[in-house]
Protein backbone atom coordinates (compact mmCIF):
# COMPACT_ATOMS: atom_id res chain seq x y z
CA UNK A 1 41.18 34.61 40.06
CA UNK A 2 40.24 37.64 37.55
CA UNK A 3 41.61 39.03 35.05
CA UNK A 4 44.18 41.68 36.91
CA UNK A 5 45.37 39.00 38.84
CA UNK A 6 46.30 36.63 35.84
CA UNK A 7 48.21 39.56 34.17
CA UNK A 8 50.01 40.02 37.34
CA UNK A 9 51.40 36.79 37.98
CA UNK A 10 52.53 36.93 34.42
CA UNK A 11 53.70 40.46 33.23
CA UNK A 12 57.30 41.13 34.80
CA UNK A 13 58.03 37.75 33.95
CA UNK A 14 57.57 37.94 30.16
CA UNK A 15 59.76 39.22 27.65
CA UNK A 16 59.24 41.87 24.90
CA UNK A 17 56.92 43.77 26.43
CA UNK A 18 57.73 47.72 26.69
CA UNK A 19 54.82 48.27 29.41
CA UNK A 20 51.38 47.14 31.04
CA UNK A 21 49.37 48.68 28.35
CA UNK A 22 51.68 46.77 25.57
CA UNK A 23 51.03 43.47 27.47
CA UNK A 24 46.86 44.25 27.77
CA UNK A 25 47.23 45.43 23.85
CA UNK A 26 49.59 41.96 22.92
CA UNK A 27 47.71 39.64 25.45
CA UNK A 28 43.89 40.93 23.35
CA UNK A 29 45.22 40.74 20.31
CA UNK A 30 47.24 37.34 20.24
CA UNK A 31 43.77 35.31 21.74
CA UNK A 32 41.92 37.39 18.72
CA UNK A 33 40.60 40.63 20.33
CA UNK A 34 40.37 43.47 18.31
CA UNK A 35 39.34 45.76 21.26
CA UNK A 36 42.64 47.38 21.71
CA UNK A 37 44.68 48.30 18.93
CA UNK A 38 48.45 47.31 19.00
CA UNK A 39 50.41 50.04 17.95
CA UNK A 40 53.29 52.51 18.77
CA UNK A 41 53.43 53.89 21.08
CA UNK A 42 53.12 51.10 23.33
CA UNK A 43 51.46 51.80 26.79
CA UNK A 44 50.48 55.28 26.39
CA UNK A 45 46.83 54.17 26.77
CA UNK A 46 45.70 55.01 30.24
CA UNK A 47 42.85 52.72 29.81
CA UNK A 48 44.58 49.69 29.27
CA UNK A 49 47.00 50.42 32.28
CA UNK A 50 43.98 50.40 34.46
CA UNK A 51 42.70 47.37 33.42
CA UNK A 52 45.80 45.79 33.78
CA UNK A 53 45.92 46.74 37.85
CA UNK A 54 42.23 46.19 38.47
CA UNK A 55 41.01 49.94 38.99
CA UNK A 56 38.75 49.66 35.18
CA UNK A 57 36.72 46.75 35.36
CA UNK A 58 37.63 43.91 32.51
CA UNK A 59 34.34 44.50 31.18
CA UNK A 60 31.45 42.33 29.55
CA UNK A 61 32.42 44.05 26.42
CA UNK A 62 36.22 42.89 26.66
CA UNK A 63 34.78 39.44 27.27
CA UNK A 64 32.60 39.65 23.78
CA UNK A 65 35.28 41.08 21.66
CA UNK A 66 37.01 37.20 22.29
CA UNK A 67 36.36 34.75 19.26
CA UNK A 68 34.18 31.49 20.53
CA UNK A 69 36.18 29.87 21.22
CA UNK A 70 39.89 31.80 21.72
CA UNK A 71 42.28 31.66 19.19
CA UNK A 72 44.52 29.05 21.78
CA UNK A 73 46.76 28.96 18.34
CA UNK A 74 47.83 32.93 18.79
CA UNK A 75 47.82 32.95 22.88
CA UNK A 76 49.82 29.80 22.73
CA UNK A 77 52.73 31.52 20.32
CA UNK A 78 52.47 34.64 22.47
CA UNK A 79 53.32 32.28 25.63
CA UNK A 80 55.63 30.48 23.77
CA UNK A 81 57.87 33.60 22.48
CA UNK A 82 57.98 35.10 25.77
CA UNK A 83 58.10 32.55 28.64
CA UNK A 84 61.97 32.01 28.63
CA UNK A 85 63.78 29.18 30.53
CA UNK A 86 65.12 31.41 33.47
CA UNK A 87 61.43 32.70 33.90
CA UNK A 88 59.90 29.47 33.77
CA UNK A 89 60.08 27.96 37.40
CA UNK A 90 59.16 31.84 38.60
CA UNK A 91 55.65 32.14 36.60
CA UNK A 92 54.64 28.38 37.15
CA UNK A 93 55.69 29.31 41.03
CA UNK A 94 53.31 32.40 40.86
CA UNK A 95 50.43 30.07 39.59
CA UNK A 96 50.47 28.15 43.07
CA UNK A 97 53.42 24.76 41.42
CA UNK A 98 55.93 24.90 43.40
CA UNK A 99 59.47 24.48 42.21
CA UNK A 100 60.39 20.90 42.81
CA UNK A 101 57.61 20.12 39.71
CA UNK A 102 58.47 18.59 36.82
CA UNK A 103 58.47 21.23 33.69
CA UNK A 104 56.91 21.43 30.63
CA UNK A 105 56.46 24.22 28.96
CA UNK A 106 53.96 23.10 26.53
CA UNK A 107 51.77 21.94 29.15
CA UNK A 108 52.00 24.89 31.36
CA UNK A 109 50.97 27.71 28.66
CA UNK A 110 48.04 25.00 27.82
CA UNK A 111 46.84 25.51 31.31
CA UNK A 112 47.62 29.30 31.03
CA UNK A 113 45.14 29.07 28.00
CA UNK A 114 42.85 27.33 29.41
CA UNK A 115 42.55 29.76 32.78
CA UNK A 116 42.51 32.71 30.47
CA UNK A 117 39.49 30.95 28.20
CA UNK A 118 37.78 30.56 31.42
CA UNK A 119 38.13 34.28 32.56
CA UNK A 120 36.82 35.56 29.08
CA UNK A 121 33.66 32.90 29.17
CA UNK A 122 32.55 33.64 32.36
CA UNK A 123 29.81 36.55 33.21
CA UNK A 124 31.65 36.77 36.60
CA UNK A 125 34.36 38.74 37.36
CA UNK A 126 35.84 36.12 39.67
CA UNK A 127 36.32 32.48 38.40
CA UNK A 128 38.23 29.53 40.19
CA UNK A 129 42.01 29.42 40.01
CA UNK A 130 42.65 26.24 37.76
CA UNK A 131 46.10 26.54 35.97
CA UNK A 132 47.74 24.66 38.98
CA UNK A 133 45.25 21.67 38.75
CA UNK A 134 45.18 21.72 35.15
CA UNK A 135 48.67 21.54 34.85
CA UNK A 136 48.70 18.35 37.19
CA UNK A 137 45.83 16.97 35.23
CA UNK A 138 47.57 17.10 31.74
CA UNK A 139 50.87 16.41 32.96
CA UNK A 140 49.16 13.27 34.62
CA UNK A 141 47.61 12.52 30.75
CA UNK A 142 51.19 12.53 29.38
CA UNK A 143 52.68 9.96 31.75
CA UNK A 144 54.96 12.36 33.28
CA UNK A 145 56.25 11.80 36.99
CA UNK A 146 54.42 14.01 39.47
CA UNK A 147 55.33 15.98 42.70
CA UNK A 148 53.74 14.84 45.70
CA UNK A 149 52.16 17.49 47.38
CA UNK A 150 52.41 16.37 50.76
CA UNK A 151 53.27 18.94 53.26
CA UNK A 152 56.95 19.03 54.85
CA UNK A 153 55.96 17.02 58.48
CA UNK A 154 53.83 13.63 57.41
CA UNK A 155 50.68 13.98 59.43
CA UNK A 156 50.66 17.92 59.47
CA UNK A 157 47.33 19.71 58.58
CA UNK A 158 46.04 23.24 59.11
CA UNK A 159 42.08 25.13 58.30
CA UNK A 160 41.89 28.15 58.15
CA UNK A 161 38.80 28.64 60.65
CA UNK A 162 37.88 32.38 59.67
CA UNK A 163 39.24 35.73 58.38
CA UNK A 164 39.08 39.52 59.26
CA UNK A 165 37.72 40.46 57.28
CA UNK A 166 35.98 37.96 55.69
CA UNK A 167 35.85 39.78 51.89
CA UNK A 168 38.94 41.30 50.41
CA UNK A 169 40.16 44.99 51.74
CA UNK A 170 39.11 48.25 50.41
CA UNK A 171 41.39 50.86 51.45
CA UNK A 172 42.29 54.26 50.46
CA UNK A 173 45.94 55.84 49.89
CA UNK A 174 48.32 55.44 52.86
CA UNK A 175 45.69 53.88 54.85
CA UNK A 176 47.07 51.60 57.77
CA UNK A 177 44.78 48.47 58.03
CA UNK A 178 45.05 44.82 59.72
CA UNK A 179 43.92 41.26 58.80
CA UNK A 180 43.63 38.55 60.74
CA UNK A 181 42.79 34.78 60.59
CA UNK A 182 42.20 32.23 62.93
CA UNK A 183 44.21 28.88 62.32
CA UNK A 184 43.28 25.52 63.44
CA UNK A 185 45.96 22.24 63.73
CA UNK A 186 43.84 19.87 61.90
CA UNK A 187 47.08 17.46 61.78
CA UNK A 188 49.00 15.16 64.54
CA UNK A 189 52.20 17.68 64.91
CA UNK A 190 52.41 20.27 66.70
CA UNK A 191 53.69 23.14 65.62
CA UNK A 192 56.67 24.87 67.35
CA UNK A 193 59.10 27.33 66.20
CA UNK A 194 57.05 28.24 63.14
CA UNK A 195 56.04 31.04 61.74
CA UNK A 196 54.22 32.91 58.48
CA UNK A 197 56.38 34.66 55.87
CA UNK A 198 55.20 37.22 53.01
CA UNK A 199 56.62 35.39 50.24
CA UNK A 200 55.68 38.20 47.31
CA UNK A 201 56.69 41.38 49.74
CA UNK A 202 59.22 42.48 46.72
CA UNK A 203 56.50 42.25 44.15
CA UNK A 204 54.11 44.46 45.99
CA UNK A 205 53.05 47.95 46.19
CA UNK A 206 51.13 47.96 49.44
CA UNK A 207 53.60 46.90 52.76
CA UNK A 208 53.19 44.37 55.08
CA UNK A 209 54.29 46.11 58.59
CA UNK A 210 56.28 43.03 59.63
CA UNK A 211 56.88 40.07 56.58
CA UNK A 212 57.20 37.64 59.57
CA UNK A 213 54.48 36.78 62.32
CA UNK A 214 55.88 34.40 64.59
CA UNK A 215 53.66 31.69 65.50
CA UNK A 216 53.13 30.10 69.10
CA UNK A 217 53.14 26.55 70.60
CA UNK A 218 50.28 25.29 68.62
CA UNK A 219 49.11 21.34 69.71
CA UNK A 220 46.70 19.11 67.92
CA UNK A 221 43.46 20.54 67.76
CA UNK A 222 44.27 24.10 68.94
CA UNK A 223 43.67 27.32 66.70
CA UNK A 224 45.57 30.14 66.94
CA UNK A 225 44.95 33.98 66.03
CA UNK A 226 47.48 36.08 64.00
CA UNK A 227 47.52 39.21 62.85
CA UNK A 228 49.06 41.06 59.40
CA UNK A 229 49.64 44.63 59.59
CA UNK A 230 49.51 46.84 56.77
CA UNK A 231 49.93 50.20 54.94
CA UNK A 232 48.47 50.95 51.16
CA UNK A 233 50.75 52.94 50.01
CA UNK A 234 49.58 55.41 47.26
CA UNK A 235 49.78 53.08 44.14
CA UNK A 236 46.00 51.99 42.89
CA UNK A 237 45.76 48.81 42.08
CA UNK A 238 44.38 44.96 43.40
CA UNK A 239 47.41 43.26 45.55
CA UNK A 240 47.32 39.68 46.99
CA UNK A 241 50.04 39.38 49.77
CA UNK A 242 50.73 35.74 49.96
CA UNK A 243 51.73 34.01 53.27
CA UNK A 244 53.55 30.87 53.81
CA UNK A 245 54.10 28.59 57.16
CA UNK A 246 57.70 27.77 57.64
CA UNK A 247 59.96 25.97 60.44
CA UNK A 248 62.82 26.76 62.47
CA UNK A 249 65.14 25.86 58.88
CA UNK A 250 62.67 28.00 56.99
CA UNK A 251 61.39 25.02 55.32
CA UNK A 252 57.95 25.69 53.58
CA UNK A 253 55.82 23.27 55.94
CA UNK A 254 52.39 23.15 52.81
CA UNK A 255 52.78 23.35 49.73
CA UNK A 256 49.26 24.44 48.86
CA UNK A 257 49.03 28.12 50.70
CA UNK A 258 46.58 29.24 48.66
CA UNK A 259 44.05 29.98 51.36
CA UNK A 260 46.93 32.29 53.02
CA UNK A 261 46.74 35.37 51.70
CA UNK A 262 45.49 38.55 51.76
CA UNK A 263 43.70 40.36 48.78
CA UNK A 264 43.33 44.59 48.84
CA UNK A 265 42.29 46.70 46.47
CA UNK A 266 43.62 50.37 46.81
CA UNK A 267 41.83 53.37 45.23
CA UNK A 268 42.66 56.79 45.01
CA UNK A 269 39.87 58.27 46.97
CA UNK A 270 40.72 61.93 47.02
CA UNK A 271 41.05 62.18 43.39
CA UNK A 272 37.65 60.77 42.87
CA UNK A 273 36.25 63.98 45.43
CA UNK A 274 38.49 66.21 43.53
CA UNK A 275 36.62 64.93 40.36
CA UNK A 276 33.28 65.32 41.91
């Protein structure tokens, strides 16, 4: 998780927020940043666009313009005034909780908080994904009921045994690319009929060839190779294409597919020539 990716998950799902560079400039300033002043016009600042898509690092300097610690008061209002109730189940679904979860709102924008504290402490640009655990944990602290997490088929289990490649992709405009893992059955059912399914397709600006890659006759035990086809597009930016294993119904067979995805980072090449 990094900073791009957090405002992501959360942007088009918030309200009263005129553009990217608005929510970078509101987002700063509610958690007690100075660093980017909120004013009309909102979004005109190139800068803050950038950062918002990944292609301008969130910078060391960002990070020290944060009070120690956040002002959780102000981020927690600016959650509050814009997560609305049809929005809800759609950002806690981005964050990796899937929709049969119990809801509280409270709790949720106290994980959100507590994710974005951790992406502001941290010297590295890349810190674990916690709002989904965090969320459990607290709602676990208040008594409240929670979701089992067991996948779909009791006694169903998969690894993913390795990835091509094994980093994220770096890819230029329009550039056609592949990515492929290798799957193991770790459980006792074999899988039949199944297949993975871009779940996020709508949401992205680089294209997965085919959103469905049907999966073979897998046993106990067995791995199995598949491969995601792709082209960037020409939109800059850092894109995670998320992946899910469903049945013959289209039943979501895990509910943690975290480890299914696919994370690219496009870059306008030629302009950076142009400007050299």
């Amino acid at each position: 998780m990094n900073f791009s990716e957090f405002s992501k998950r959360l942007y088009k799902n918030l309200s009263g927020l005129n553009s990217q560079g608005h929510f970078i400039g509101a987002l700063f300033n509610a958690a007690g940043s100075s660093f980017f002043v909120l004013k009309p016009p909102y979004g005109t600042d190139g800068y803050q666009r950038k950062v918002f898509s990944g292609t301008r690092d969130f910078t060391q300097d960002m990070k020290d313009s944060f009070p120690k610690p956040l002002d959780t008061d102000g981020l927690m209002l600016f959650f509050q005034s814009r997560i609305g109730e049809k929005t809800m189940t759609t950002i806690m679904k981005n964050f990796g909780i899937p929709e049969s979860e119990h809801q509280n709102k409270d709790l949720f924008i106290k994980a959100l908080c507590k994710q974005f504290q951790t992406i502001v402490s941290e010297v590295s640009d890349e810190v674990d994904d916690i709002v989904a655990s965090e969320y459990s944990r607290l709602l676990r602290k208040s008594g409240a009921e929670i979701t089992n997490n067991a996948p779909y088929y009791p006694g169903d289990n998969i690894l993913i045994v390795s990835r091509v490649p094994e980093h994220d992709h770096n890819v230029s405009f329009y550039k056609n690319f592949e990515h492929q893992w290798t799957i193991r059955n770790t459980g006792t059912v074999t899988w039949e009929g199944r297949y993975l399914e871009c779940t996020n397709q709508s949401d992205l600006r680089i294209r997965a060839k085919n959103k469905i890659i049907n999966i073979p006759k897998v046993k106990p035990g067995d791995d199995v190779c598949l491969t995601a086809a792709f082209n960037a597009r020409g939109f800059e930016g850092r894109y995670e294409a998320l992946w899910e294993m469903k049945d013959t119904e289209g039943r979501t067979c895990f509910n943690d597919q975290k480890a299914i995805k696919v994370v690219v980072k496009v870059v306008n090449t030629r302009s950076e020539t142009m400007e050299a």
